[in-house]
C-alpha atoms as a PDB file:
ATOM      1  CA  UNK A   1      97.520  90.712  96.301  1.00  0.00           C
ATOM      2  CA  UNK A   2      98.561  89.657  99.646  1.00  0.00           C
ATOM      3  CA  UNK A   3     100.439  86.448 100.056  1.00  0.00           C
ATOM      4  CA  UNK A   4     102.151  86.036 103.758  1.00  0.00           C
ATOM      5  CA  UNK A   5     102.435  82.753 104.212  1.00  0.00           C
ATOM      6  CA  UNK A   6     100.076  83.002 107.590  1.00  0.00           C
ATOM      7  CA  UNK A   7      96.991  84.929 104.721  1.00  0.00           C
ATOM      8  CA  UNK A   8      97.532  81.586 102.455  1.00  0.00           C
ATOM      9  CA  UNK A   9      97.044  79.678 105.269  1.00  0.00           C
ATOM     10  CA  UNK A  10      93.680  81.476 106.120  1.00  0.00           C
ATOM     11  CA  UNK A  11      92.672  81.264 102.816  1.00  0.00           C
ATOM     12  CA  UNK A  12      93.005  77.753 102.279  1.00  0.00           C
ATOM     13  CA  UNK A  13      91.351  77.447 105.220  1.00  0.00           C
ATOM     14  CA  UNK A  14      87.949  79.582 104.300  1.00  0.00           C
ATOM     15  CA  UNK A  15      89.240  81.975 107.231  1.00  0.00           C
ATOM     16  CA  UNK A  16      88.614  85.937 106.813  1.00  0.00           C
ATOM     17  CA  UNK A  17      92.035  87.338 106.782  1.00  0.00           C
ATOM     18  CA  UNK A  18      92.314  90.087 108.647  1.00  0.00           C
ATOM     19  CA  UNK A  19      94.643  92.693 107.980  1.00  0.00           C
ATOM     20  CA  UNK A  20      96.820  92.371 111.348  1.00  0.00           C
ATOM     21  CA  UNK A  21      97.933  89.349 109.768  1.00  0.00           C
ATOM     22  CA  UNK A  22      99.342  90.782 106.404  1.00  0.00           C
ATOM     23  CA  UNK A  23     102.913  91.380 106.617  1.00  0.00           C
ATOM     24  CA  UNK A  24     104.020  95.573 106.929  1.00  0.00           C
ATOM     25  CA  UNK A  25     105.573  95.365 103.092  1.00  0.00           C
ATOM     26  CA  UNK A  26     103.052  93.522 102.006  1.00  0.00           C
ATOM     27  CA  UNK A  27     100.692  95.853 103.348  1.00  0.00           C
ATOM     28  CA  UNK A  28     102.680  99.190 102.543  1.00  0.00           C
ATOM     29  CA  UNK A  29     102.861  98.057  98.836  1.00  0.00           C
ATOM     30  CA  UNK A  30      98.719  97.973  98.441  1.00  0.00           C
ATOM     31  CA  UNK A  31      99.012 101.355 100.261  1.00  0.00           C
ATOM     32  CA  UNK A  32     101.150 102.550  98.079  1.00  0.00           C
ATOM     33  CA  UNK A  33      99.574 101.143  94.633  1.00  0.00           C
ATOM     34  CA  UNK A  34      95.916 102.768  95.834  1.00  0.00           C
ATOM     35  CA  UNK A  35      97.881 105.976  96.771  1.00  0.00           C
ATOM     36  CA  UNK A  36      99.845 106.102  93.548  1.00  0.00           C
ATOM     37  CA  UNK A  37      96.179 105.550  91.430  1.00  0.00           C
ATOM     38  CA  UNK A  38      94.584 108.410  92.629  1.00  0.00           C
ATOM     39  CA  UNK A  39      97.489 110.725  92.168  1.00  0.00           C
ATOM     40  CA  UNK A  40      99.875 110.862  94.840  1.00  0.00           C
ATOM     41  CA  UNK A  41     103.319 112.127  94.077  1.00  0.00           C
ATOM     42  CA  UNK A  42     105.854 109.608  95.087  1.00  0.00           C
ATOM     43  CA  UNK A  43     108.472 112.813  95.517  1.00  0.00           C
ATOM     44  CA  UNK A  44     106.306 114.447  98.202  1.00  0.00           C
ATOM     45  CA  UNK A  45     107.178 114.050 101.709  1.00  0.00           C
ATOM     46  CA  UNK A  46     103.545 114.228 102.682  1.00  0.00           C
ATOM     47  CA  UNK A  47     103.441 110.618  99.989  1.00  0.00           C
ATOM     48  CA  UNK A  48     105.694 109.063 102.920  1.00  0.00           C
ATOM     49  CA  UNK A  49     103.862 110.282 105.716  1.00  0.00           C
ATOM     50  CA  UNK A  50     100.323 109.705 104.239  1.00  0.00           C
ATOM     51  CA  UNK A  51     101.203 105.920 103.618  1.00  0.00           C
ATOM     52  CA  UNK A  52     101.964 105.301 107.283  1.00  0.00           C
ATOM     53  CA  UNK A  53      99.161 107.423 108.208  1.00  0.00           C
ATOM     54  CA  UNK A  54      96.868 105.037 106.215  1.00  0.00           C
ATOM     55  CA  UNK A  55      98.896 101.923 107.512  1.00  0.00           C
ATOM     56  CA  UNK A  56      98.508 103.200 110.951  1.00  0.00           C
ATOM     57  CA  UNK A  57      94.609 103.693 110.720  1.00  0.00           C
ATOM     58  CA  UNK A  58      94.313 100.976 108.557  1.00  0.00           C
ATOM     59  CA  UNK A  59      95.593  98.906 111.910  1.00  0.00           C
ATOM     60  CA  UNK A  60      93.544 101.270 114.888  1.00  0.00           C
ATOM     61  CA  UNK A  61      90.477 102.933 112.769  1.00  0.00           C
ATOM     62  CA  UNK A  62      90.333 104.506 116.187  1.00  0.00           C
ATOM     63  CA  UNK A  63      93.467 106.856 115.240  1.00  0.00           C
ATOM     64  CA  UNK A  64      91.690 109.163 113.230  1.00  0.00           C
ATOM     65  CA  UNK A  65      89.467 110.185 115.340  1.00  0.00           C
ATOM     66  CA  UNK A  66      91.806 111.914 116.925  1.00  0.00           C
ATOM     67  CA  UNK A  67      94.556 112.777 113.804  1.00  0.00           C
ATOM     68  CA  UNK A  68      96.153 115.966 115.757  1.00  0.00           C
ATOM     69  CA  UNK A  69      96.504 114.528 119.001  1.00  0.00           C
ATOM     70  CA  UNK A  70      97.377 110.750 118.507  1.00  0.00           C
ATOM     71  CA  UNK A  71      98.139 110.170 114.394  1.00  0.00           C
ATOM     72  CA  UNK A  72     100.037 112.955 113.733  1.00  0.00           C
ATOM     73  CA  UNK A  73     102.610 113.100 116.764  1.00  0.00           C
ATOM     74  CA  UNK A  74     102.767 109.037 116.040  1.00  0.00           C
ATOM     75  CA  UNK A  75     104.246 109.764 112.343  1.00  0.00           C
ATOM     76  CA  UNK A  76     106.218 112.534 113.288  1.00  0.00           C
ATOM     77  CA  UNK A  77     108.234 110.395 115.800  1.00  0.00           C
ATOM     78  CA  UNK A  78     108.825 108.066 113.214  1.00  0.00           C
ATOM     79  CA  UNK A  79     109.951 110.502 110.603  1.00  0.00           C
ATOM     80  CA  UNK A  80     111.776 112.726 113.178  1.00  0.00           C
ATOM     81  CA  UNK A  81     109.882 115.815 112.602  1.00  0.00           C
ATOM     82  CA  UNK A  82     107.375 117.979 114.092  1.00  0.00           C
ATOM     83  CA  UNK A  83     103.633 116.939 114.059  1.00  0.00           C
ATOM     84  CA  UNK A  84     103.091 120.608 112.292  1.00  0.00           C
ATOM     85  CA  UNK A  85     104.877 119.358 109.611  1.00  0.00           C
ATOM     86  CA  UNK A  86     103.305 115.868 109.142  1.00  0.00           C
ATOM     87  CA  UNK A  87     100.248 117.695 108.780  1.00  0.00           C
ATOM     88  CA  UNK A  88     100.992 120.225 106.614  1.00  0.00           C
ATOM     89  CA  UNK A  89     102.688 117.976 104.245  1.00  0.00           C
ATOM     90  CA  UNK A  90     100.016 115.173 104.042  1.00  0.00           C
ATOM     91  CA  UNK A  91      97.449 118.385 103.312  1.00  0.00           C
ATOM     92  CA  UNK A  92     100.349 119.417 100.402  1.00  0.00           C
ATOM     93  CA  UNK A  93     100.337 115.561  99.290  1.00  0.00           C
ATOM     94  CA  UNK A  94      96.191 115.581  99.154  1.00  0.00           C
ATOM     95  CA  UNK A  95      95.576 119.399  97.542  1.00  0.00           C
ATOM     96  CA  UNK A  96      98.036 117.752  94.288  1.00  0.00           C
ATOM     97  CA  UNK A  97      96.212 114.899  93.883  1.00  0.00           C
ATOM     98  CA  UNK A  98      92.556 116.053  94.074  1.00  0.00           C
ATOM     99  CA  UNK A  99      94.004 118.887  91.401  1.00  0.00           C
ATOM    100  CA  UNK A 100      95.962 116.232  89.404  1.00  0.00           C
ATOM    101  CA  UNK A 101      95.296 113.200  90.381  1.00  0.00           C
ATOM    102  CA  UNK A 102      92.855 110.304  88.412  1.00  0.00           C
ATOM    103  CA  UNK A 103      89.185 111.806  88.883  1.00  0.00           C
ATOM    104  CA  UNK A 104      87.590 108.672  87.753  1.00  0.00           C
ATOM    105  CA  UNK A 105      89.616 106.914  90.837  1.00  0.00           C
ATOM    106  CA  UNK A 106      88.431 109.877  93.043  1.00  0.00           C
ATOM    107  CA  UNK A 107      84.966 108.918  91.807  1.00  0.00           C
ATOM    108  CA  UNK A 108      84.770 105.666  92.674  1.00  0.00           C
ATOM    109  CA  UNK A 109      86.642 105.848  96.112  1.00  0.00           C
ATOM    110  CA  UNK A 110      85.330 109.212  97.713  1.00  0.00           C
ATOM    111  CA  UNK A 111      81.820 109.488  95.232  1.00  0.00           C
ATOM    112  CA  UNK A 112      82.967 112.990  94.045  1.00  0.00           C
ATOM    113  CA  UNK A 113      85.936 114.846  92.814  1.00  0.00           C
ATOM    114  CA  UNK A 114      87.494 117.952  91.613  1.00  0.00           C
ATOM    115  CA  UNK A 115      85.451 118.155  88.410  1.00  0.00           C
ATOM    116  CA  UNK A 116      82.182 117.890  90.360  1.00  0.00           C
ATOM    117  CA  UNK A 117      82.766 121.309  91.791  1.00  0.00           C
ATOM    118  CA  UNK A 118      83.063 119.865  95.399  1.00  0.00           C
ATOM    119  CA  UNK A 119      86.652 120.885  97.739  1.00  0.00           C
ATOM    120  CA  UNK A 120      89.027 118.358  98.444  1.00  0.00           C
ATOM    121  CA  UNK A 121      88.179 115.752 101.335  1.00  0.00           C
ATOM    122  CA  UNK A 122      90.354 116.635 104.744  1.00  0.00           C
ATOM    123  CA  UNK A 123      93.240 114.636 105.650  1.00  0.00           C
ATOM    124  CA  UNK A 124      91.091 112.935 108.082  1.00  0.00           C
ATOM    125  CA  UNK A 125      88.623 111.876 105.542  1.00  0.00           C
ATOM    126  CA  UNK A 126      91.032 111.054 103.293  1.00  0.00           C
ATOM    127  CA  UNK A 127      93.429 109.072 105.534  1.00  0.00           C
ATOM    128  CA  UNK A 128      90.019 107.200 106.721  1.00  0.00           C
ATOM    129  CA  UNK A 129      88.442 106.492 103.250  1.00  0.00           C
ATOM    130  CA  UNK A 130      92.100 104.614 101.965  1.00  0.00           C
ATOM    131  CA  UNK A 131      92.378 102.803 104.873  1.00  0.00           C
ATOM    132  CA  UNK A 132      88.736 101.882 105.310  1.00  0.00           C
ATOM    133  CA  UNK A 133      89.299 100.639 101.048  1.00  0.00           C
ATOM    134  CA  UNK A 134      92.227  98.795 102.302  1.00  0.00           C
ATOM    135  CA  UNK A 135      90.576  97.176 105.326  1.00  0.00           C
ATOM    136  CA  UNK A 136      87.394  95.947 103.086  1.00  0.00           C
ATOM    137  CA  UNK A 137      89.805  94.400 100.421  1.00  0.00           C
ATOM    138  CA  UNK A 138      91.613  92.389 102.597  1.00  0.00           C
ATOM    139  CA  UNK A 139      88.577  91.042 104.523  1.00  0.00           C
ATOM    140  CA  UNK A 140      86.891  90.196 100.728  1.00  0.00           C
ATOM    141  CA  UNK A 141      90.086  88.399 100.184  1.00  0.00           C
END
């Protein structure tokens, strides 16, 4: 999964790797693989800005607590855009994928999905859940 030369090193070691030490690609291309399993259109703008969402919170957990006033004006800088837009386009990127995304990987990540008659999760709750996945994985490693 994760091979930076510094997460070998912990893992020869018996050391918990934590995920400040994996590498940004490294890092981007779990993201991406978890985002791309439960449906996430690669095309999407929202796909771009959800993946450094997640990477973001995946760092801080402490960013989505507080998505409109410190993780959305954080990606739009970075995308040059408005914070408006991040958010509307990360909503976009999550409404496709709960309608035709992989309900069996909904299932198992969120514990519901479209076909159980339940709405979509927020973009906070969404955003958290991935990066929260992402965060346990790395320290199991």
């Amino acid at each position: 999964m994760f091979r930076s030369e510094e997460a070998a090193i912990h893992l020869e070691r018996g050391i918990r790797v934590e995920i400040t030490a994996i590498k940004d690609y490294e890092l981007e291309k779990y993201i991406t693989e978890i985002m791309l399993d439960v449906g996430v259109p690669a095309h999407l703008k929202g796909y771009h800005y959800l993946r450094d969402a997640i990477m973001l919170t995946g760092r801080d957990m402490e960013v989505v607590t507080s998505v409109t006033k410190l993780l959305y004006p954080t990606v739009a800088r970075r995308f040059k855009t408005t914070d408006q837009k991040v958010e509307r386009a990360i909503r976009n990127a999550i409404e496709v994928s709960w309608t035709r995304g992989n309900e069996q990987t909904f299932e198992k990540m969120f514990g519901y999905s479209a076909s159980s008659g339940r709405t979509r999760p927020t973009n906070s709750e969404y955003i958290a859940r991935i990066a929260d996945k992402v965060r346990l994985d790395i320290k199991a490693m």
